[in-house]
N, C-alpha and C. Protein backbone atom coordinates (compact mmCIF):
# COMPACT_ATOMS: atom_id res chain seq x y z
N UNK A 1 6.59 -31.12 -30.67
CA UNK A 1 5.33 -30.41 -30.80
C UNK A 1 5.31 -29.71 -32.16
N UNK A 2 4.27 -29.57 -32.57
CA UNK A 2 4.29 -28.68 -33.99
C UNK A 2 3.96 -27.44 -34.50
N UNK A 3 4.47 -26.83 -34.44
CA UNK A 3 4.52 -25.50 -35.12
C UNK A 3 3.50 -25.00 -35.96
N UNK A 4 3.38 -24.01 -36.31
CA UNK A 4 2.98 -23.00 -37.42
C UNK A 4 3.72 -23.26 -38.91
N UNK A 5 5.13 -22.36 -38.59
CA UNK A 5 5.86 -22.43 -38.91
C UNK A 5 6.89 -22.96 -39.97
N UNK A 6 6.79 -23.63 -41.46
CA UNK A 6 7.20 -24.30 -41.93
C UNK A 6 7.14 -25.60 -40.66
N UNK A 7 6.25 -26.49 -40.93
CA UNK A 7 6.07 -27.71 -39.59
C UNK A 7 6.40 -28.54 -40.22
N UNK A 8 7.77 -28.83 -40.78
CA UNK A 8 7.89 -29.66 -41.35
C UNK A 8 9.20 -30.76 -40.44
N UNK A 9 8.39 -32.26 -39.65
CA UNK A 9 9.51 -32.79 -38.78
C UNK A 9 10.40 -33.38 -39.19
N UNK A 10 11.98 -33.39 -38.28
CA UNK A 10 12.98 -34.16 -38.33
C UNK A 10 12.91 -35.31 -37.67
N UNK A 11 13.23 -36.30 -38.18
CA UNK A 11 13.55 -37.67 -38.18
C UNK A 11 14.82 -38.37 -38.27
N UNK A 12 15.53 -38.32 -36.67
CA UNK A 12 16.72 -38.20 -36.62
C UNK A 12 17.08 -39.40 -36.75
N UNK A 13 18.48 -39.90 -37.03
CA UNK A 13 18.95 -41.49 -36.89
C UNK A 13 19.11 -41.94 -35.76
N UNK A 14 18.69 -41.07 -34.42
CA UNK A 14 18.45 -42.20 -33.40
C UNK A 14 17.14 -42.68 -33.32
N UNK A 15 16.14 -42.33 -34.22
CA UNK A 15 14.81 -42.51 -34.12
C UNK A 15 14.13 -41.71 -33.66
N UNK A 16 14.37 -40.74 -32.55
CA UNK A 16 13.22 -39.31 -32.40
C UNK A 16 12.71 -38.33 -33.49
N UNK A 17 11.66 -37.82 -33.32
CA UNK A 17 11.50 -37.03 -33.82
C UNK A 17 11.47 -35.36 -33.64
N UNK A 18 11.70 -34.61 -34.03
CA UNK A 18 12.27 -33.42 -33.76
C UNK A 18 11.38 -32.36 -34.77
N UNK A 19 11.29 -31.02 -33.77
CA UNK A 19 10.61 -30.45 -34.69
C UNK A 19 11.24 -29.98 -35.79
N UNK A 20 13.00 -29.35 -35.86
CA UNK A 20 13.60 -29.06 -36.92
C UNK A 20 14.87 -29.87 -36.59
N UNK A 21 15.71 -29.67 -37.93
CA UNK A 21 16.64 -30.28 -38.09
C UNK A 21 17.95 -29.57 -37.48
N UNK A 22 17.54 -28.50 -36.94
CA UNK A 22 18.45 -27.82 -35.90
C UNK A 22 18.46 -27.77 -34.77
N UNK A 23 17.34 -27.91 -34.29
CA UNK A 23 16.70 -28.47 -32.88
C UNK A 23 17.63 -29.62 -32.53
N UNK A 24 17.48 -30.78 -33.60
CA UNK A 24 18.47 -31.93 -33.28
C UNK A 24 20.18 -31.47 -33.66
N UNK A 25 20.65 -30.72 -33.98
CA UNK A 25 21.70 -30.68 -33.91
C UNK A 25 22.39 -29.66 -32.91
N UNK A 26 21.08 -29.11 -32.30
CA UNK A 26 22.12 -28.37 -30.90
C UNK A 26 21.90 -29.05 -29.72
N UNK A 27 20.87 -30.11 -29.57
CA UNK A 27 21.25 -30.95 -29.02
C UNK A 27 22.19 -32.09 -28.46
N UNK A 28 22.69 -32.24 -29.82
CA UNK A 28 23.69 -33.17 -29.74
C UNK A 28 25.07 -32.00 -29.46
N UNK A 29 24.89 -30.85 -29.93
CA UNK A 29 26.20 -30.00 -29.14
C UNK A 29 25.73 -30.04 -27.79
N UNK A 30 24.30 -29.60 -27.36
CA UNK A 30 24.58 -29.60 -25.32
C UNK A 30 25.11 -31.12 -24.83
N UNK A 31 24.63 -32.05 -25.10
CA UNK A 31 24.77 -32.95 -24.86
C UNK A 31 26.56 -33.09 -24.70
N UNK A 32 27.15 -32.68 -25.51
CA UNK A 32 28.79 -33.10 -25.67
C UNK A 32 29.02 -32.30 -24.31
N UNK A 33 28.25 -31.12 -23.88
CA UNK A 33 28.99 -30.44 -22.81
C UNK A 33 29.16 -31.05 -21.81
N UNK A 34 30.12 -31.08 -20.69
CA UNK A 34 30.03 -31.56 -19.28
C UNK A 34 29.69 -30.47 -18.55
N UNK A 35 29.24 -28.85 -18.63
CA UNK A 35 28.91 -28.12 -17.84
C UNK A 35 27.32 -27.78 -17.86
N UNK A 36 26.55 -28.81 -18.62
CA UNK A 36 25.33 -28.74 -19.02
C UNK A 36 24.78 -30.17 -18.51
N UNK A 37 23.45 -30.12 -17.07
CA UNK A 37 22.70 -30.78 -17.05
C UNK A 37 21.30 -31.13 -17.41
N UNK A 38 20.74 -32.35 -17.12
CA UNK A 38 19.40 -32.05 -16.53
C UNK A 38 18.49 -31.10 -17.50
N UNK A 39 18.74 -32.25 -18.86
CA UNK A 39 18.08 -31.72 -20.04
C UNK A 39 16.83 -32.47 -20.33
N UNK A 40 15.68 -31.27 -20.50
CA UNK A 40 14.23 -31.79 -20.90
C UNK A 40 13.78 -31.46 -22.23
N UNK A 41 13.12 -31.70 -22.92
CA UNK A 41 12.84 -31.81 -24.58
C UNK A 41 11.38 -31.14 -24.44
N UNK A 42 10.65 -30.46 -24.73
CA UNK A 42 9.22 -29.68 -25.50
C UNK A 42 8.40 -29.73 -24.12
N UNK A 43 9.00 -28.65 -22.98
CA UNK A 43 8.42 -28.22 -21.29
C UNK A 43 7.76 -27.09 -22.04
N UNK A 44 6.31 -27.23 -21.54
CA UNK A 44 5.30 -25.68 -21.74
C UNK A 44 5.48 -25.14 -20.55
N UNK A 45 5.58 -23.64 -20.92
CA UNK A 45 5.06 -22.70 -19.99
C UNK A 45 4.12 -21.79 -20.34
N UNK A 46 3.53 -21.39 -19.54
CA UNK A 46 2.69 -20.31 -19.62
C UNK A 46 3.06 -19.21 -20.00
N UNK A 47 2.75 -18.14 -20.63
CA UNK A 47 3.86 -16.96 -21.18
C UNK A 47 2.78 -15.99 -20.81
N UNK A 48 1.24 -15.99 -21.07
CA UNK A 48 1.01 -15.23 -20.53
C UNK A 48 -0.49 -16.02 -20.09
N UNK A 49 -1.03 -15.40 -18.75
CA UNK A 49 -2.46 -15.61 -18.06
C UNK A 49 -3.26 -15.53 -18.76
N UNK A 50 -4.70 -16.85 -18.75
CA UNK A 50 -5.75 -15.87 -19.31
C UNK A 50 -6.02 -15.00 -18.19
N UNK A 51 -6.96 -14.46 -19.05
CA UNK A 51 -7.75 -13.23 -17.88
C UNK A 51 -9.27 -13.33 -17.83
N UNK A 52 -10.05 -13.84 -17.26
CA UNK A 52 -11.55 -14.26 -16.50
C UNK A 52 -12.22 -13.53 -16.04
N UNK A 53 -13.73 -13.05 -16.48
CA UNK A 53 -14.62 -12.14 -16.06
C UNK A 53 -16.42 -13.28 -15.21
N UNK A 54 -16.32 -12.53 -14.74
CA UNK A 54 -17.84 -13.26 -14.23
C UNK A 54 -18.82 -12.59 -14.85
N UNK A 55 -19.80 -12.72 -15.37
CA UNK A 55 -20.90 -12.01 -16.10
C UNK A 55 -22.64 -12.67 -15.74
N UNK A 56 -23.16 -12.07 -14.83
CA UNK A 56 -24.09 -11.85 -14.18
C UNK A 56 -25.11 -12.45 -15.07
N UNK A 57 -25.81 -13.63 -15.26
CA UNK A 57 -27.14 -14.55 -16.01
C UNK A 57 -28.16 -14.78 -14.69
N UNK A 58 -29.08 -13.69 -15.09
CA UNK A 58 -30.45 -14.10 -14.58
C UNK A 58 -31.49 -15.16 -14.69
N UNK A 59 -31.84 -15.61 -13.57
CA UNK A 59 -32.34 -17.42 -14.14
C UNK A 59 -33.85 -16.33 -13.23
N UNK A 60 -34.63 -17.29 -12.85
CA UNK A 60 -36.72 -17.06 -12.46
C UNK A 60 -35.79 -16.42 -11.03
N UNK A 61 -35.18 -17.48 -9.98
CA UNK A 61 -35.69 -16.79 -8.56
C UNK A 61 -34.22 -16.19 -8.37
N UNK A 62 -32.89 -16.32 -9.05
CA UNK A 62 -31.75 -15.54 -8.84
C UNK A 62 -31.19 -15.48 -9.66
N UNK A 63 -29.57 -14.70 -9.48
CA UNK A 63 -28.94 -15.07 -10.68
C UNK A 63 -27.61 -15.40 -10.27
N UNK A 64 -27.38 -15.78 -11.07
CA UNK A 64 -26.33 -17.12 -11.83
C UNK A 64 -24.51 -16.26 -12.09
N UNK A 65 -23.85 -16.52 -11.69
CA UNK A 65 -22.85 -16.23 -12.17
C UNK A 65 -21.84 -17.29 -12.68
N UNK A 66 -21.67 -16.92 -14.31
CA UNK A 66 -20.55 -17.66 -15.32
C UNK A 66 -19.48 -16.85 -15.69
N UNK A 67 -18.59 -17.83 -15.32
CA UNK A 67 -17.45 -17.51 -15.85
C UNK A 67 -16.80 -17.37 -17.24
N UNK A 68 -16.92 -16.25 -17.48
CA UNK A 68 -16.05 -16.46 -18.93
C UNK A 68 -14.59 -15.71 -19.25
N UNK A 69 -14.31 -15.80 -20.73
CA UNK A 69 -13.09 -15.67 -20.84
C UNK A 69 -12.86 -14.47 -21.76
N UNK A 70 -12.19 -13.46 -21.12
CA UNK A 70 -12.08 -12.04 -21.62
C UNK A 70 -10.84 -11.87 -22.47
N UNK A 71 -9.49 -12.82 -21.65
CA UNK A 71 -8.53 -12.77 -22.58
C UNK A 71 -7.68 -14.47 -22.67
N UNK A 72 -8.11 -14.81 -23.94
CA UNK A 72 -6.91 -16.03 -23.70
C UNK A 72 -5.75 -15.83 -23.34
N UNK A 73 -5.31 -17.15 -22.70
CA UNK A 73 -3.58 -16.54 -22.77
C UNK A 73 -2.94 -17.41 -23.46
N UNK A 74 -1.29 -17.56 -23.38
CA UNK A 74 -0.52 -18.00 -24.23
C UNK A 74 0.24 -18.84 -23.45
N UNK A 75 0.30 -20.43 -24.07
CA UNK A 75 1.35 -21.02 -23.81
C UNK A 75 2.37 -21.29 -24.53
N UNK A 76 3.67 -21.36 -24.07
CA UNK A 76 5.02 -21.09 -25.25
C UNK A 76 5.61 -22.69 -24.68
N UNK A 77 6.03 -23.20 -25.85
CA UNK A 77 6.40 -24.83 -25.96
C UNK A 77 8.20 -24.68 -25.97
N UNK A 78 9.00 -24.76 -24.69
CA UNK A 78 10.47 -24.16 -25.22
C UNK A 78 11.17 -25.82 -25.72
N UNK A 79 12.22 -25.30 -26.50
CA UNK A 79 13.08 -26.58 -27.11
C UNK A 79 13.40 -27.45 -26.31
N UNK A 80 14.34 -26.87 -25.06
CA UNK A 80 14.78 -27.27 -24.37
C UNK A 80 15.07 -26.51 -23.17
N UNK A 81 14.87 -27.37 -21.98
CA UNK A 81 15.27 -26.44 -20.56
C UNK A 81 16.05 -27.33 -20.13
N UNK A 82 17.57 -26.54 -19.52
CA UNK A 82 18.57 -27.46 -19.05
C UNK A 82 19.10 -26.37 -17.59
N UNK A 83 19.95 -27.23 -16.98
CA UNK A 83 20.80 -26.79 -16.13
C UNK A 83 22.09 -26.15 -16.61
N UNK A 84 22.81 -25.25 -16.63
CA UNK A 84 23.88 -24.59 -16.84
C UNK A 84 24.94 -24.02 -15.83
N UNK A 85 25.80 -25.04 -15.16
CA UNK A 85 26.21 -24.13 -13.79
C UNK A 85 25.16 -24.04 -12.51
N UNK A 86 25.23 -23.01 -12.25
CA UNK A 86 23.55 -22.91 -11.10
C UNK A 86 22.80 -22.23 -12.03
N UNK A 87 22.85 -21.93 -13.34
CA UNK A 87 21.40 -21.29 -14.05
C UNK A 87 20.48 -21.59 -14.45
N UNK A 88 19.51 -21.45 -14.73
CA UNK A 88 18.32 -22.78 -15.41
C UNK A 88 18.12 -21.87 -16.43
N UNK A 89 17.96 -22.50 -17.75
CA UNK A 89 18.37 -21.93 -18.97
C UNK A 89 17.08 -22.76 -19.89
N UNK A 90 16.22 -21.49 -20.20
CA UNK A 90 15.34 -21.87 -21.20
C UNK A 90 15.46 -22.18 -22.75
N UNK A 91 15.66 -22.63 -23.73
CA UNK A 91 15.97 -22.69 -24.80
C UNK A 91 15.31 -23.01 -25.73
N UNK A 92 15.33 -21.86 -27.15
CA UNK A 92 14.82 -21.84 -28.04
C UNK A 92 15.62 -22.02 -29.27
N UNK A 93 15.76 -22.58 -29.77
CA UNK A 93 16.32 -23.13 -31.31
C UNK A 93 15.68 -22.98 -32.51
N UNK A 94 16.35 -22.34 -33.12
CA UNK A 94 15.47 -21.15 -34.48
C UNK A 94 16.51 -21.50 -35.57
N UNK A 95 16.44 -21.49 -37.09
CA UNK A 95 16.87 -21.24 -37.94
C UNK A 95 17.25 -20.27 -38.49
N UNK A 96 18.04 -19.00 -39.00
CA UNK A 96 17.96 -17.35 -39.13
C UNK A 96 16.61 -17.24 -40.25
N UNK A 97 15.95 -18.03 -40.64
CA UNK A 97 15.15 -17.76 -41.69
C UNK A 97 13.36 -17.75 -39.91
N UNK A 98 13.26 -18.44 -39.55
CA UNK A 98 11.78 -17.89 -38.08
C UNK A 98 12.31 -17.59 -37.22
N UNK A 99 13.74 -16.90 -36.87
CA UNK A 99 14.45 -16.73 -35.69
C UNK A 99 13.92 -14.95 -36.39
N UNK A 100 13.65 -14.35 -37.17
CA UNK A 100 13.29 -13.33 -38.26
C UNK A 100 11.62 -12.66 -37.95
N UNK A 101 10.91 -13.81 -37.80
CA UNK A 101 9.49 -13.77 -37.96
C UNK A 101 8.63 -13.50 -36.44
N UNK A 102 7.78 -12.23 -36.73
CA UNK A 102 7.01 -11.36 -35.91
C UNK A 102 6.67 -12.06 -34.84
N UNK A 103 5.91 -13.61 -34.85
CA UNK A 103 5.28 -14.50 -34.30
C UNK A 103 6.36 -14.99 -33.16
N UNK A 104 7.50 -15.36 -33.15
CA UNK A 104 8.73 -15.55 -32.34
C UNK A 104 8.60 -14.55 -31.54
N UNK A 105 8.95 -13.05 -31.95
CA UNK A 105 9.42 -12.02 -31.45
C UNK A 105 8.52 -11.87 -30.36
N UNK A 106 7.57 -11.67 -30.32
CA UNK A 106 5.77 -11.40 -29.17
C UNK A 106 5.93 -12.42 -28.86
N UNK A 107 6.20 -13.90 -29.13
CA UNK A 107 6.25 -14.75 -27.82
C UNK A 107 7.81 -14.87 -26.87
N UNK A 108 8.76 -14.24 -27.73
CA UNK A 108 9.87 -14.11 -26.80
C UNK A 108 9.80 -12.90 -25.68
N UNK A 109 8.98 -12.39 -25.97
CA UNK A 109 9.17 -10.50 -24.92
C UNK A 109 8.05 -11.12 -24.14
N UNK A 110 7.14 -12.16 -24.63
CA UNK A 110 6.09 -12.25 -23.06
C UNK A 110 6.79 -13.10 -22.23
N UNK A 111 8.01 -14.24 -22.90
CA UNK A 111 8.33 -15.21 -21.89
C UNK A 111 9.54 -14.02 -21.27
N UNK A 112 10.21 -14.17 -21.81
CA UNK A 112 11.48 -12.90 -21.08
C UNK A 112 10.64 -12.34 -20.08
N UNK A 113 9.37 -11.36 -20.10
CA UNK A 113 8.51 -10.71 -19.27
C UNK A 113 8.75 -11.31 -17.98
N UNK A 114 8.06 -12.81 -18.61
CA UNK A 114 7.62 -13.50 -17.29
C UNK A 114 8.58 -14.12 -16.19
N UNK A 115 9.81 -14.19 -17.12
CA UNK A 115 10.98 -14.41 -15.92
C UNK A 115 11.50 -13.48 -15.63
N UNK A 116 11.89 -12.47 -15.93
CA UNK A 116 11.78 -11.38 -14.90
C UNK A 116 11.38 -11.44 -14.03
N UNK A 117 10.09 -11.20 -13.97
CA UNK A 117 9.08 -10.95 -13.16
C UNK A 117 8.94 -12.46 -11.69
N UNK A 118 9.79 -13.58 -12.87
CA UNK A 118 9.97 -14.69 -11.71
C UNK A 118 11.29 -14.13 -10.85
N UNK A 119 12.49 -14.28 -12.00
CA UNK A 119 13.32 -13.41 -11.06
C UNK A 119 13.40 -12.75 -9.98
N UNK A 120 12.51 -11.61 -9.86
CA UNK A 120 12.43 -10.74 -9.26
C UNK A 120 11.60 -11.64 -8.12
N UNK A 121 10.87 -12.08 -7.56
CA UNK A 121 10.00 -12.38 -7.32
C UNK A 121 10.61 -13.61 -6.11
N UNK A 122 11.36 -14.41 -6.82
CA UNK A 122 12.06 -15.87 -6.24
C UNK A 122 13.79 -15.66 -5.92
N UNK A 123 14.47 -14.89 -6.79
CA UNK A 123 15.74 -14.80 -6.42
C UNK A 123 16.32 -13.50 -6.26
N UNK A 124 15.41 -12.65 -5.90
CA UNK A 124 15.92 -10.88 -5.67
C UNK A 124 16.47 -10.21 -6.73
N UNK A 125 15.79 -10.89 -7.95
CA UNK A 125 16.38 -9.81 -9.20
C UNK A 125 17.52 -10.78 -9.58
N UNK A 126 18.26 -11.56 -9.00
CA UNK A 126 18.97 -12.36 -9.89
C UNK A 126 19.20 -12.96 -10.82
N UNK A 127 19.24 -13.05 -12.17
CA UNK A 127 19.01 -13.79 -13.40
C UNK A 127 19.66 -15.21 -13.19
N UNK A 128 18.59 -16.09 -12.86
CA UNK A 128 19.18 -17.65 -12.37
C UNK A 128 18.17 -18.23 -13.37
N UNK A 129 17.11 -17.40 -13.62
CA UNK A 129 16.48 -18.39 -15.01
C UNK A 129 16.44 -17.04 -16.15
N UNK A 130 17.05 -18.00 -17.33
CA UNK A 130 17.68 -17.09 -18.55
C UNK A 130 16.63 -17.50 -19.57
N UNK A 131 16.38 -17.05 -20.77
CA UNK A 131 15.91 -17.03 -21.52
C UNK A 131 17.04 -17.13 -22.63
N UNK A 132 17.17 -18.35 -23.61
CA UNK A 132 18.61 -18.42 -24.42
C UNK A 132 18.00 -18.92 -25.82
N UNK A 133 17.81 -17.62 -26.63
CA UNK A 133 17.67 -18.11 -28.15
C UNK A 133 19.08 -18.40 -29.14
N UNK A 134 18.74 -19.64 -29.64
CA UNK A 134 19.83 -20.20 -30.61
C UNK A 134 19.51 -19.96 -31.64
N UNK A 135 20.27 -19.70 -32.53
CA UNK A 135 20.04 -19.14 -34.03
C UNK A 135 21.47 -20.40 -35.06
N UNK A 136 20.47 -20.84 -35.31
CA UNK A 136 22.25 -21.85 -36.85
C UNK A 136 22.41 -20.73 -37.92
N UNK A 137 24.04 -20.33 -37.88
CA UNK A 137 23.91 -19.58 -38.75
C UNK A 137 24.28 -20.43 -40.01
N UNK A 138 25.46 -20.83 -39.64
CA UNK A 138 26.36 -22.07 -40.59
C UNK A 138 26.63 -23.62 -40.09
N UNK A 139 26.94 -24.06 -41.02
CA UNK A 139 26.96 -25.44 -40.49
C UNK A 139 27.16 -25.59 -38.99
N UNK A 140 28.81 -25.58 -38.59
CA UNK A 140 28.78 -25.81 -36.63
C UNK A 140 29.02 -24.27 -36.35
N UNK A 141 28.13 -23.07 -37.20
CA UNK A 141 27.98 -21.65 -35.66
C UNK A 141 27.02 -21.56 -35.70
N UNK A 142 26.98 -21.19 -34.16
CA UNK A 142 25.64 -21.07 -33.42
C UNK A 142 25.52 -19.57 -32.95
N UNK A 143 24.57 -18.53 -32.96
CA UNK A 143 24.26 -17.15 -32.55
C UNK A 143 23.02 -17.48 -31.53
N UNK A 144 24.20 -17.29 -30.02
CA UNK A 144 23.04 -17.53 -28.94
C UNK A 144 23.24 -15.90 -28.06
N UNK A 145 21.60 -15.66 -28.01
CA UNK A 145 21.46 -14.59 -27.39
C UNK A 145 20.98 -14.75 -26.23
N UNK A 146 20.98 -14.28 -24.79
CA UNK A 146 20.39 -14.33 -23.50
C UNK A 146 20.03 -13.04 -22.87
N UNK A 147 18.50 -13.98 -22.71
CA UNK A 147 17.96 -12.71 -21.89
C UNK A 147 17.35 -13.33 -20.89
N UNK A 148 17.63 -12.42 -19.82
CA UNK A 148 18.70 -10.84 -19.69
C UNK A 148 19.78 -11.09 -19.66
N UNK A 149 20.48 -10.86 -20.21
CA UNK A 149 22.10 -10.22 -20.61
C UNK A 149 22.49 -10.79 -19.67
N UNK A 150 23.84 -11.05 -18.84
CA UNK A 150 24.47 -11.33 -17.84
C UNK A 150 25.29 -10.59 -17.45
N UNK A 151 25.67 -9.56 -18.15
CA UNK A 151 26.53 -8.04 -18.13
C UNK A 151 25.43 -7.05 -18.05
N UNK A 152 24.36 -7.31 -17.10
CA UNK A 152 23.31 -5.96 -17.40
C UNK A 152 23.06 -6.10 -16.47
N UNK A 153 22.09 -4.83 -15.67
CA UNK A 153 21.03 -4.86 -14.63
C UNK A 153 20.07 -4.77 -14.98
N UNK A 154 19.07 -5.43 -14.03
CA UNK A 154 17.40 -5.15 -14.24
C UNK A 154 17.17 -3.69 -13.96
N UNK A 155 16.12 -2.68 -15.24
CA UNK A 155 15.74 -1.49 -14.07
C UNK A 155 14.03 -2.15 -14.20
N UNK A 156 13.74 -2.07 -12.78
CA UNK A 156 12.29 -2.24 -12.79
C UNK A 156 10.99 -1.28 -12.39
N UNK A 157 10.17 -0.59 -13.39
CA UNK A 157 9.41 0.00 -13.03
C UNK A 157 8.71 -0.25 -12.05
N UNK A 158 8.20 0.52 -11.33
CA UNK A 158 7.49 1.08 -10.54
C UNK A 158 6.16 1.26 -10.68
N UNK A 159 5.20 0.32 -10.52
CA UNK A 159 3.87 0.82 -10.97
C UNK A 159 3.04 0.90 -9.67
């Protein structure tokens, strides 16, 4: 899928195409794993709802109600979603040069949001679906962060 982003695609020697050239090379690291299944390539999710108002149009003998749209929402395109153990592990693959940039950051805190909120919801607060940004720093290191943490607890407000 294509980006914003410097959109500039990789064109790997097995013939796919890829959105970066790091994308394809942490692939080919999950791939070497044997504790990693049940890998999918550019799964949308929803990150956040729109939000829909009805707005009252008077026609001669009644009126009319249309639907419109008060807030778009956001869909987030992840790299990759795989199996990990029993975890299901969302994945994002960044370069340190847009792993940096504002536009990432607001779509990572709405998807994180939203699994939580699945979390909570489907497995009692358990973190069984992770949110896992990859960062290339150097040639073969990789800076992978997960959220939520796996050494943390959820605190969940109260509203």
């Amino acid at each position: 899928m294509g980006g914003r982003v410097g959109s500039k695609k990789y064109y790997a020697p097995d013939g796919n195409e890829y959105d970066s050239r790091e994308e394809y090379l942490y692939l080919q690291t999950i791939l070497d794993d044997p504790g990693i299944s049940c890998i999918h390539r550019q799964v949308t999710i929803t990150a956040i709802n729109p939000v829909w108002m009805m707005k009252p149009k008077q026609l001669k003998t009644k009126v009319k109600y249309e639907r419109r749209s008060l807030l778009y929402g956001h869909n987030y395109t992840a790299d990759f979603v795989y199996r990990e153990g029993e975890k299901i592990v969302i994945c994002d693959v960044k370069s340190l040069y847009t792993s940096k940039l504002r536009e990432f950051s607001i779509t990572t805190k709405a998807v994180v949001a939203r699994l939580i909120a699945h979390n909570r919801k489907r497995h009692n607060g358990e973190s069984v679906v992770i949110f896992r940004k990859v960062i290339k720093i150097k040639k073969n290191e990789w800076k992978i962060v997960d959220y939520p943490p796996s050494d943390c607890a959820i605190i969940y407000n109260k509203v």
